[in-house]
Protein backbone atom coordinates (compact mmCIF):
# COMPACT_ATOMS: atom_id res chain seq x y z
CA UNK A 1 83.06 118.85 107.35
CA UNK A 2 83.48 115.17 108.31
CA UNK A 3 84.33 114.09 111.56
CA UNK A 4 86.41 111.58 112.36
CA UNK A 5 86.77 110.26 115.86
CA UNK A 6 87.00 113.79 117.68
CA UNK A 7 88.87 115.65 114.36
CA UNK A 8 87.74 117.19 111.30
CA UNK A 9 88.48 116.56 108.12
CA UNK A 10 89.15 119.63 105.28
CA UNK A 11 86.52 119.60 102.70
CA UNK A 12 88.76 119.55 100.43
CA UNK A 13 90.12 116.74 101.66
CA UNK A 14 86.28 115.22 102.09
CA UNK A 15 85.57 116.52 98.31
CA UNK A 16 88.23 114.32 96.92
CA UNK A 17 87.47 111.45 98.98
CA UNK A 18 83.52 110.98 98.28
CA UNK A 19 83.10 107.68 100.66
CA UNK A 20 84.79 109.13 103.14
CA UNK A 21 81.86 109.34 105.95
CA UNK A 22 80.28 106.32 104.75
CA UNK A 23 84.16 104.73 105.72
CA UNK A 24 84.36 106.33 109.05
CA UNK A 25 81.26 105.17 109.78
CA UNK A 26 81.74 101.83 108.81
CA UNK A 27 84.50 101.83 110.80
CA UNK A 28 82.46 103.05 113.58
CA UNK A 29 80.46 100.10 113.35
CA UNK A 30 82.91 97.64 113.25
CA UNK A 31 84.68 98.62 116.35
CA UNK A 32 80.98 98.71 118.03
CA UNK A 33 80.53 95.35 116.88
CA UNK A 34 83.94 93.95 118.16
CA UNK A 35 83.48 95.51 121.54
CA UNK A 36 79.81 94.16 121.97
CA UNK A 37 81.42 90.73 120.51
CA UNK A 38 83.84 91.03 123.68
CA UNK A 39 81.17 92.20 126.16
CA UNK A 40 78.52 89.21 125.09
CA UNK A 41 81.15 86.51 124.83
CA UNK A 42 82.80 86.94 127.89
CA UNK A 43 79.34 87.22 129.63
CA UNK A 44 77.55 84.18 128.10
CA UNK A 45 81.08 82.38 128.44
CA UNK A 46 81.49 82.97 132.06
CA UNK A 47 77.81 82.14 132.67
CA UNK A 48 78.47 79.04 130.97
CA UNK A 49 81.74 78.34 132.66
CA UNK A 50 79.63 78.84 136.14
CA UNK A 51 77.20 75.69 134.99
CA UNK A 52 79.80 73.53 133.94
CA UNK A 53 82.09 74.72 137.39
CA UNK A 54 78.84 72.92 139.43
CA UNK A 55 79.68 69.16 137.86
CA UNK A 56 83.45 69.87 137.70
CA UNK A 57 85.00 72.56 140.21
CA UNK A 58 88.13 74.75 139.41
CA UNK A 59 89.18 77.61 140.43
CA UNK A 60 87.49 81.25 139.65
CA UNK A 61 90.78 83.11 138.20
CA UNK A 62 90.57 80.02 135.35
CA UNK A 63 87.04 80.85 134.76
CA UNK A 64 87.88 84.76 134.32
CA UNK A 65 91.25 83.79 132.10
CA UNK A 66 89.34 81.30 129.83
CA UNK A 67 86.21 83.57 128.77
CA UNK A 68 88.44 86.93 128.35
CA UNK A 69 90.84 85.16 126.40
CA UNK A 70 87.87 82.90 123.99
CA UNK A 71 85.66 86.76 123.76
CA UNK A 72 89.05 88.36 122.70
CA UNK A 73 89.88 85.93 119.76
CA UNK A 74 86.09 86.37 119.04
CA UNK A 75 86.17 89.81 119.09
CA UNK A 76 89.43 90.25 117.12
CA UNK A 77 87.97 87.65 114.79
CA UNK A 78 84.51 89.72 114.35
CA UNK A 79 86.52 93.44 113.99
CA UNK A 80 88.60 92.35 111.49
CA UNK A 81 86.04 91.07 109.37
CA UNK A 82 83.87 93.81 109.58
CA UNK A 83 87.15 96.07 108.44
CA UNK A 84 87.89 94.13 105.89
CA UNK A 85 84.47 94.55 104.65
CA UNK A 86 84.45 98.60 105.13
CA UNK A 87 87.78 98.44 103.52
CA UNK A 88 86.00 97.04 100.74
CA UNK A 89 83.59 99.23 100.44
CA UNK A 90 85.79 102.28 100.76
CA UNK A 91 87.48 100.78 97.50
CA UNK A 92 84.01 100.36 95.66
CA UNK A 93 83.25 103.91 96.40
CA UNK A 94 86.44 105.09 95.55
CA UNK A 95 87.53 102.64 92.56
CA UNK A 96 84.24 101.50 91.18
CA UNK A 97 85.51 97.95 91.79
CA UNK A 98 85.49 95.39 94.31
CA UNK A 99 88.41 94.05 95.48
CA UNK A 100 89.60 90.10 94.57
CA UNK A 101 89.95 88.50 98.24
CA UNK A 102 90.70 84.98 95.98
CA UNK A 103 93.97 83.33 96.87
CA UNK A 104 95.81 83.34 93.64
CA UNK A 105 97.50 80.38 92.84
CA UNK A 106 100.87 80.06 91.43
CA UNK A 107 100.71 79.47 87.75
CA UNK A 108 102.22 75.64 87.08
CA UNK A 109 105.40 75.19 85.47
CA UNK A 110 105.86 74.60 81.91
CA UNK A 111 106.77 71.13 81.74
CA UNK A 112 109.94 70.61 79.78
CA UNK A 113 110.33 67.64 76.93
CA UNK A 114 111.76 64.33 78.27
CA UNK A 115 114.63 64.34 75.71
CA UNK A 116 117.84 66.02 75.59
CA UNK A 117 117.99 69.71 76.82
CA UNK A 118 118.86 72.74 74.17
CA UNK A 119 121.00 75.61 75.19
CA UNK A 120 119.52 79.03 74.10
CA UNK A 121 121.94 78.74 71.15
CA UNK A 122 120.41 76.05 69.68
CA UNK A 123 123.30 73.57 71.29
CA UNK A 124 122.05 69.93 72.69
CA UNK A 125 122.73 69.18 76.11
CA UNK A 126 123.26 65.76 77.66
């Protein structure tokens, strides 16, 4: 059986899903990573935030505000990169491919002859 969280998944389920564990642990990891992100940033930002309050004062609750709000962009930032990446790796197991994370571009225009415009029936347009 394969955990996930605190439930179990069928084998069956598990036996048609091969990368299953390696996902959920990926996942696992991830979310580890984005809480430590949050933890570390808002500790070394605070801590920086106290050396900086010595040459120019302001008040604690702004101190508090700025490094949870930086640490939880950071840690948003971190989590969803590191999902994107199990994501990908869930495919790969799955698929055999990676996925294409390229932005496509829209395919230009045909460009259409300067001179007078035909009709689909053949007829010129002025």
């Amino acid at each position: 059986m394969v955990n996930l969280g605190l439930t179990k998944v069928d084998d069956a389920l598990a036996a048609k899903h091969p990368g299953l564990q390696q996902y959920a642990a990926c996942q696992s990891q991830a979310f580890m990573k984005g809480t430590a992100t949050f933890i570390l940033g808002t500790s070394g930002l605070f801590l920086i935030q106290k050396v900086i309050q010595k040459r120019l004062p302001y008040p604690l609750q702004w101190n508090l505000l700025i490094s949870t709000a930086a640490s939880s962009v950071g840690s948003y930032a971190v989590t969803r990169w590191e999902t994107m990446k199990c994501t990908d790796l869930w495919m790969l197991i799955e698929t055999g491919k990676v996925p294409d994370r390229t932005p496509h571009l829209a395919e230009p225009a045909p460009e259409e002859p300067a001179g007078p415009k035909k009709t689909p029936y053949g007829d010129v347009m002025e």
